[in-house]
Protein backbone atom coordinates (compact mmCIF):
# COMPACT_ATOMS: atom_id res chain seq x y z
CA UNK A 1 -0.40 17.99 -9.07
CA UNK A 2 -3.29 15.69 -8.38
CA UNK A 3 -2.62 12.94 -5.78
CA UNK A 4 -1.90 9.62 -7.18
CA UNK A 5 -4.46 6.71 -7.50
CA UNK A 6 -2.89 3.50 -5.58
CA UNK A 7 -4.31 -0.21 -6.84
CA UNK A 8 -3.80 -2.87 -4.32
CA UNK A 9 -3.45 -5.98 -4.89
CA UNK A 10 -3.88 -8.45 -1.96
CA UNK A 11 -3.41 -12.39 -1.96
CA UNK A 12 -2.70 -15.14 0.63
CA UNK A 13 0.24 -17.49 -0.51
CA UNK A 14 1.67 -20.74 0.64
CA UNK A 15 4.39 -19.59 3.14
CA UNK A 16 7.45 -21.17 1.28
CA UNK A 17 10.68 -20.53 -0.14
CA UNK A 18 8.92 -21.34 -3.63
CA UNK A 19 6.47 -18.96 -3.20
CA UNK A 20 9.09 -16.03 -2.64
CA UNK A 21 10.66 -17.52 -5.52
CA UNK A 22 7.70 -17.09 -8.00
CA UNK A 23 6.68 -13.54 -6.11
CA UNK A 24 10.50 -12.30 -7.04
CA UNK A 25 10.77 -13.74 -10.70
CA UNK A 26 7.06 -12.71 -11.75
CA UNK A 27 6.41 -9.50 -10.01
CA UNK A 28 9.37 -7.78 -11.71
CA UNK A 29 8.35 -8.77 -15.40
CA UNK A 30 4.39 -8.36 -14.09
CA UNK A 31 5.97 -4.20 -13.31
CA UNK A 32 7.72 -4.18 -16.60
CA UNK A 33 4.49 -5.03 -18.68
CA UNK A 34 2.17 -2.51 -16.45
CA UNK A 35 5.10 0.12 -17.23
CA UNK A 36 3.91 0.43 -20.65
CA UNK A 37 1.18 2.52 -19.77
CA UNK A 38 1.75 5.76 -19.33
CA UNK A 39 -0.09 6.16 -16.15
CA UNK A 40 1.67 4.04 -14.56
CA UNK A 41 4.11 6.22 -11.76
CA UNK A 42 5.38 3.10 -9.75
CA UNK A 43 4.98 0.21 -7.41
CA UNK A 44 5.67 -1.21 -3.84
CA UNK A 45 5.37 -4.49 -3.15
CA UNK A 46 5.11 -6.44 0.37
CA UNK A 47 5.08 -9.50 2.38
CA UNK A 48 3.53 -9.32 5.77
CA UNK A 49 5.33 -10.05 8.76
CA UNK A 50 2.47 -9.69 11.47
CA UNK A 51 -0.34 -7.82 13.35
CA UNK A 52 -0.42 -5.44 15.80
CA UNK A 53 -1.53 -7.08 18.65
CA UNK A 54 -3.51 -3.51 20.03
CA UNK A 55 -2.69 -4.73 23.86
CA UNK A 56 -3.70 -7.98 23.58
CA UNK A 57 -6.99 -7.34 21.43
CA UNK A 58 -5.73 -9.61 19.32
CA UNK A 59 -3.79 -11.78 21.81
CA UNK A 60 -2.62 -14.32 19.82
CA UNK A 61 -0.78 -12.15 16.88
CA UNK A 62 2.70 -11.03 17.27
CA UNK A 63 4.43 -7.79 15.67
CA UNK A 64 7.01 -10.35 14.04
CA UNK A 65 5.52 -13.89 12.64
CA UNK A 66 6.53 -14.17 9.08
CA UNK A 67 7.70 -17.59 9.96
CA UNK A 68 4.25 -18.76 11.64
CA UNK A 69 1.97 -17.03 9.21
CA UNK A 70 0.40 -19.75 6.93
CA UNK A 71 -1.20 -18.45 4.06
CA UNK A 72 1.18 -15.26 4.74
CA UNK A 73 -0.30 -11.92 3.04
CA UNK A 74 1.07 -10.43 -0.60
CA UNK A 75 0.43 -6.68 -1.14
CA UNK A 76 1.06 -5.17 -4.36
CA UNK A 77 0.54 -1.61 -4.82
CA UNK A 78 0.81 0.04 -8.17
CA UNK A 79 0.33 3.94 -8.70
CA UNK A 80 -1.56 5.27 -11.02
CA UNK A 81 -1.92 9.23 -12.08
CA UNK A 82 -6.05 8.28 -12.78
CA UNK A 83 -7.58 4.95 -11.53
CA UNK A 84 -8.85 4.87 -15.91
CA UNK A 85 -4.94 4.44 -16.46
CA UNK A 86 -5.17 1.17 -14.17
CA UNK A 87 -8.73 -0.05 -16.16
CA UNK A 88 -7.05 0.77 -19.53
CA UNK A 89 -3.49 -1.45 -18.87
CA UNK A 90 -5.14 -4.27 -17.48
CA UNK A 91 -7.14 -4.38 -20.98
CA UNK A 92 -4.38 -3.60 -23.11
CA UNK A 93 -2.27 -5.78 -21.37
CA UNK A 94 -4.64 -8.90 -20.60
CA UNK A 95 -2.47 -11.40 -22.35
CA UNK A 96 0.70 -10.66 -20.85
CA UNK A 97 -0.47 -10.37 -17.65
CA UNK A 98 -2.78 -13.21 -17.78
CA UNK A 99 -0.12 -15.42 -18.42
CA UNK A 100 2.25 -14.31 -16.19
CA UNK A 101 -0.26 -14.43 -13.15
CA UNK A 102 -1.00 -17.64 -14.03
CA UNK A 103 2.48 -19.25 -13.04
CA UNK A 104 1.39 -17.75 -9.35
CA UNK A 105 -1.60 -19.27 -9.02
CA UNK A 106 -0.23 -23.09 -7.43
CA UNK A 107 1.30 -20.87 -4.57
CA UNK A 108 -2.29 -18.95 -3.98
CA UNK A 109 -4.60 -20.01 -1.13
CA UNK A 110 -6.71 -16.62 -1.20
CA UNK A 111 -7.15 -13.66 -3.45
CA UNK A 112 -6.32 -11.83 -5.62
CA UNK A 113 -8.38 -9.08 -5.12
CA UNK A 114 -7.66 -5.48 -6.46
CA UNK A 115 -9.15 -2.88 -4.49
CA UNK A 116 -8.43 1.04 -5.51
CA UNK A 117 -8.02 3.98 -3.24
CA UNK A 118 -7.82 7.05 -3.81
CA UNK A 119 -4.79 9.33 -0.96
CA UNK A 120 -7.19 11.75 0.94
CA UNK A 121 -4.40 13.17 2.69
CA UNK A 122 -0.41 12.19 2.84
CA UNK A 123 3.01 13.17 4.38
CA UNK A 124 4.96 10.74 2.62
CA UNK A 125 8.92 11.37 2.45
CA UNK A 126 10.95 9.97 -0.88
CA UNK A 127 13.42 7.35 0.09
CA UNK A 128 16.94 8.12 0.27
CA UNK A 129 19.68 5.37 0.26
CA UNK A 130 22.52 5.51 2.88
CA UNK A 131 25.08 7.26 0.94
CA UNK A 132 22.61 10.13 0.00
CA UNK A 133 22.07 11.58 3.72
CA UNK A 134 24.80 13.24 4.52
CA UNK A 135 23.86 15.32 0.87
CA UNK A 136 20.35 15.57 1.48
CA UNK A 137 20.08 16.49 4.85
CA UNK A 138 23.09 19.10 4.03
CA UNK A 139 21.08 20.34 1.66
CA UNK A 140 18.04 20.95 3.65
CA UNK A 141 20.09 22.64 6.26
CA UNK A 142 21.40 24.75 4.18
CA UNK A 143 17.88 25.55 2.64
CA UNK A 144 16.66 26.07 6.32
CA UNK A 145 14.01 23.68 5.24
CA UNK A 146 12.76 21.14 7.86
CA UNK A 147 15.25 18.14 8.21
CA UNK A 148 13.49 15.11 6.23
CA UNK A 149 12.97 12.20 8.08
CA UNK A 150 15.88 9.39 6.29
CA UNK A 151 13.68 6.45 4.84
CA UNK A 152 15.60 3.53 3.28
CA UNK A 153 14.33 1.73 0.59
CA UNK A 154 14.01 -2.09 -0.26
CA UNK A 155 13.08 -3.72 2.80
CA UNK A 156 15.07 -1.13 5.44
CA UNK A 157 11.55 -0.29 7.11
CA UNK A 158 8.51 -1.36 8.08
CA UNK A 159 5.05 -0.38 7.08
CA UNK A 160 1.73 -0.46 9.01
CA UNK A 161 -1.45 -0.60 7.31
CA UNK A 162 -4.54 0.03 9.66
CA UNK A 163 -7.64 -0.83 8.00
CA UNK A 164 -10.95 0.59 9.09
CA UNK A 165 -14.73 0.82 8.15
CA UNK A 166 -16.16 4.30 8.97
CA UNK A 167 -19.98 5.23 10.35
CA UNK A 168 -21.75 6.73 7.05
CA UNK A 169 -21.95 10.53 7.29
CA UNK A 170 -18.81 10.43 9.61
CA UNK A 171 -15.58 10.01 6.81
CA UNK A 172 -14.80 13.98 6.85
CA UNK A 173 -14.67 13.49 10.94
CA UNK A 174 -12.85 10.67 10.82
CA UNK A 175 -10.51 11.78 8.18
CA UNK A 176 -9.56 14.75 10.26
CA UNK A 177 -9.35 12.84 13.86
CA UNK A 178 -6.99 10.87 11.73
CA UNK A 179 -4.98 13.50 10.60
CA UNK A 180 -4.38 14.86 13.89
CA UNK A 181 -3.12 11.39 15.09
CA UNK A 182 -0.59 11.25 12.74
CA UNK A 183 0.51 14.96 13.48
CA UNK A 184 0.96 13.58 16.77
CA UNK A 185 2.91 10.29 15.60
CA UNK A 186 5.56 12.66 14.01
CA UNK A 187 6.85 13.28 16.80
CA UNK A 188 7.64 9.68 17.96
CA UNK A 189 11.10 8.56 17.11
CA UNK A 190 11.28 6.27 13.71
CA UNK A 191 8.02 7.63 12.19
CA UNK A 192 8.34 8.37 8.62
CA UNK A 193 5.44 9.61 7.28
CA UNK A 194 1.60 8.53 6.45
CA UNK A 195 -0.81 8.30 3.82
CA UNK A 196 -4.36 8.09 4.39
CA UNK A 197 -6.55 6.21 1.66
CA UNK A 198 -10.24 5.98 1.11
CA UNK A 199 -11.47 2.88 -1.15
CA UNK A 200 -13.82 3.52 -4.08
CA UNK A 201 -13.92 0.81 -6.06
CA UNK A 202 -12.58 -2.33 -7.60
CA UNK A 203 -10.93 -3.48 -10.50
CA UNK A 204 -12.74 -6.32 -11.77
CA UNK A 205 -10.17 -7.69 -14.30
CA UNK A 206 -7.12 -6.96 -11.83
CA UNK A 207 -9.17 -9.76 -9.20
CA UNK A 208 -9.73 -12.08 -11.94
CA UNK A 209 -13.45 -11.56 -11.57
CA UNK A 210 -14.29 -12.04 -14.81
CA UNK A 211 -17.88 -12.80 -16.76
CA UNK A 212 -18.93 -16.23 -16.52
CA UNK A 213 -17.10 -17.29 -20.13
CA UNK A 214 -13.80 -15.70 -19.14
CA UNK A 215 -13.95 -17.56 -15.84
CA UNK A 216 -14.24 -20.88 -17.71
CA UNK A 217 -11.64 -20.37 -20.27
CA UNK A 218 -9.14 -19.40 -17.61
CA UNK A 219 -9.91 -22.48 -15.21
CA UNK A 220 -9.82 -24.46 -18.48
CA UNK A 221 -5.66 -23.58 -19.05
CA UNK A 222 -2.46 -23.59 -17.11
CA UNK A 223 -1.91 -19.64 -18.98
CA UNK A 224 -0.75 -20.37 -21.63
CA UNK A 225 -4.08 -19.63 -23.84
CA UNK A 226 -5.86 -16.10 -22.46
CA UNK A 227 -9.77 -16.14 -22.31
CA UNK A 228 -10.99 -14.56 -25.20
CA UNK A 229 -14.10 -13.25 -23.31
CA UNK A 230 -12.10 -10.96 -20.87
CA UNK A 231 -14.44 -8.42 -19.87
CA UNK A 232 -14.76 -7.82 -16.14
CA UNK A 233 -17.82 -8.98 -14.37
CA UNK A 234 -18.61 -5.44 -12.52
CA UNK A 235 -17.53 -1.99 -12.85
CA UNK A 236 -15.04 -0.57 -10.96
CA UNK A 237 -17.20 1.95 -8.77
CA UNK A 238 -20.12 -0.73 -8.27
CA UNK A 239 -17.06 -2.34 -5.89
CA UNK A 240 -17.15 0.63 -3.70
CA UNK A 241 -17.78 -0.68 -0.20
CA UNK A 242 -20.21 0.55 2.43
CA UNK A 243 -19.86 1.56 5.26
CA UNK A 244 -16.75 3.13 3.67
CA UNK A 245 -13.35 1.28 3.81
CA UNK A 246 -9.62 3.28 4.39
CA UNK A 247 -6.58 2.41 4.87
CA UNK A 248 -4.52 4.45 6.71
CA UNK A 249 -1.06 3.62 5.87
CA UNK A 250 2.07 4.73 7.97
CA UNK A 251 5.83 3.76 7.43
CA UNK A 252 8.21 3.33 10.39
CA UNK A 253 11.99 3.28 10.52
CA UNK A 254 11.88 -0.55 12.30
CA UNK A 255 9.63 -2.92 14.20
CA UNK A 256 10.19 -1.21 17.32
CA UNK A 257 9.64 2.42 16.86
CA UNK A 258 6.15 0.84 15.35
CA UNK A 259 5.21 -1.15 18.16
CA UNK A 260 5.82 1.63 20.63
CA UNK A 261 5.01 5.10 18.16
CA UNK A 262 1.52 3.20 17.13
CA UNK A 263 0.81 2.23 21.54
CA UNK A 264 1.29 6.11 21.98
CA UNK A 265 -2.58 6.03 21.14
CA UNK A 266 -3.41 3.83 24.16
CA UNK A 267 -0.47 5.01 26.64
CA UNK A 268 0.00 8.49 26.26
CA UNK A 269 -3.16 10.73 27.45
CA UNK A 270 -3.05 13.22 24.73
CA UNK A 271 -2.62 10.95 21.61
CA UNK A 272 -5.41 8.92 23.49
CA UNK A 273 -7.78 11.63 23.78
CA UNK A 274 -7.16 12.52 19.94
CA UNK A 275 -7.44 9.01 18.69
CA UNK A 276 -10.74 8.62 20.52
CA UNK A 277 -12.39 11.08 18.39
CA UNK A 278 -11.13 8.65 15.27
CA UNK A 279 -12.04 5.66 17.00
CA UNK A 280 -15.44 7.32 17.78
CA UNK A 281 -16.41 7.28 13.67
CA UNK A 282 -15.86 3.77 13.38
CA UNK A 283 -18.05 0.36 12.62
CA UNK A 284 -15.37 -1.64 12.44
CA UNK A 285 -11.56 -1.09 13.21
CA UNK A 286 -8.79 -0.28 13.75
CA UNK A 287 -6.88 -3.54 12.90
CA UNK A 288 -3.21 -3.00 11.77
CA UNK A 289 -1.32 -5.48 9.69
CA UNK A 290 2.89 -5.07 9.63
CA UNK A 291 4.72 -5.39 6.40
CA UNK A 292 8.04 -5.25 4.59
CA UNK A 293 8.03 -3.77 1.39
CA UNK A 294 10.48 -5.93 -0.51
CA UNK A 295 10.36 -4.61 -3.95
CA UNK A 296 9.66 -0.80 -5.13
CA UNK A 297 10.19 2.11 -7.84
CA UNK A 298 10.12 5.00 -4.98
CA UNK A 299 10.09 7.50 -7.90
CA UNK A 300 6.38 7.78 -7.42
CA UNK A 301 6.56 9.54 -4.26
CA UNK A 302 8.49 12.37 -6.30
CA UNK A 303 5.02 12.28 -8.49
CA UNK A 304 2.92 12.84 -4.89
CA UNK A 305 5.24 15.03 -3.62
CA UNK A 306 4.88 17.94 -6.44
CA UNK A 307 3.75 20.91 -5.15
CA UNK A 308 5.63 22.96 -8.31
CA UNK A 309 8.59 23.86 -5.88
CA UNK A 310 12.02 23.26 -5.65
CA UNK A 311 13.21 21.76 -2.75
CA UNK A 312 16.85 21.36 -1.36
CA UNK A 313 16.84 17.72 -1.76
CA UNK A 314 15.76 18.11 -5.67
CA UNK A 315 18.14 20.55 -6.54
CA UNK A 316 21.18 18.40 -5.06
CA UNK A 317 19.98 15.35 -6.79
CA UNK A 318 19.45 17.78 -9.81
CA UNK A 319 23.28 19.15 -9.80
């Protein structure tokens, strides 16, 4: 099965309750519209909560500072089983959508902007709730399979998203330095699993970067009358930034095993060494925002996951 195409969505927002409000009364029915496409595999929304600080790189961020942040960061990601299927809804679906972003837009300081990656490599595990362990990891015991790491949905972990901007000619090195970090990482307590992303492009409609005409007619309404010129100002690859952008996205069972797995990379010799050879391919980076994905459909990890064979878990879910 062909990895997934992920679309994300970033914005800064007003930190206030009546932002949350609008992000937890639109983003459902925003979900529900892009649902019917039939590319669409699933979504995973977040607020941030803070920055790694990197050992005082960034001295005056905190691991926790959802309260202090002001604009706070919005990340939507949306799955897609070919970044076309993303293109095509947001045409199909301009009205709706349109409209429904448009009720956001008093709580929006920065953004949106829509960037699209493409998973380069991944060990992601599917999310289990707390009454499904004791089944699942039964079930991989008795499979002999390797016992999956438990990751809770809805807000029960904590994601890390490193960004970084990579020496051109170097993205196959750094791709594989990176690899072998998160090997390593696996074997810190709380760590869940990783994906590693690669930008290529943009969506152009999904940022609201549309042709001059289309910009007019939407500054000249509160959403309730779409532009009828609605064509995107760019094409999505002509978005593809240089020197190449990833994200290399990791998901941690809690703040802590976070703050101390990711500082394995600075404090212990080996993971050091390793990391240096990443850190080696890189213009700019790494700088790692926390987050706590609030809303999701996890059945899109059952979509990455497909290899064509049954696992334990599957069949017990199955039965």
């Amino acid at each position: 099965m062909p990895n997934p195409y992920i679309a994300i969505s970033k914005a800064k927002v007003v930190n206030a309750p009546e932002s949350f409000a609008a992000f937890e009364s639109v983003g459902p029915k925003v979900c529900m519209v892009t649902a019917n496409h039939n590319g669409f595999l699933g979504f995973q929304n977040h607020v941030q909560v803070g920055v790694f600080p990197m050992g005082g790189r960034f001295g005056g961020a905190k691991m926790d500072m959802h309260h202090e942040l002001n604009p706070i960061g919005i990340a939507q990601y949306t799955m897609w089983k070919r970044w076309e299927d993303h293109e095509e809804m947001h045409m199909e679906q301009f009205d709706s959508i349109f409209r429904l972003c448009s009720r956001c837009l008093g709580m929006v300081v920065e953004g949106p902007w829509e960037d699209v990656y493409e998973i380069v490599a991944h060990d992601m595990p599917e999310n289990v709730g707390m009454t499904d362990v004791p089944a699942v990891l039964g079930a991989s015991f008795m499979a002999g399979e390797e016992m999956p790491p438990v990751s809770l949905p809805y807000g029960q972990r904590v994601i890390a998203a490193g960004e970084h901007a990579v020496i051109p000619g170097k993205e196959e090195e750094f791709e594989q330095a990176v690899g072998q970090v998160m090997k390593q990482f696996k074997k810190a307590p709380g760590f869940l699993g990783y994906m590693i992303m690669r930008q290529i492009g943009a969506s152009a409609v999904g940022s609201f970067q549309l042709e001059p005409d289309g910009i007019h007619q939407a500054l000249q309404t509160l959403g309730d009358n779409p532009p009828s010129s609605r064509a995107g100002n760019f094409q999505l690859m002509q978005a593809e930034k240089k020197p190449t952008a990833y994200i290399v996205h990791m998901e941690w069972a809690d703040m802590k095993s976070a703050m101390f797995g990711i500082s394995r990379v600075v404090v212990n010799h080996k993971v050091k060494a390793i990391h240096d050879k990443a850190l080696a391919t890189l213009v700019q980076g790494p700088y790692i925002t926390l987050w706590n994905p609030l809303m999701e459909d996890t059945s899109w990890r059952e979509y990455l996951n497909d290899d064509g064979t049954v696992k334990a878990s599957e069949s017990v879910s199955e039965n």
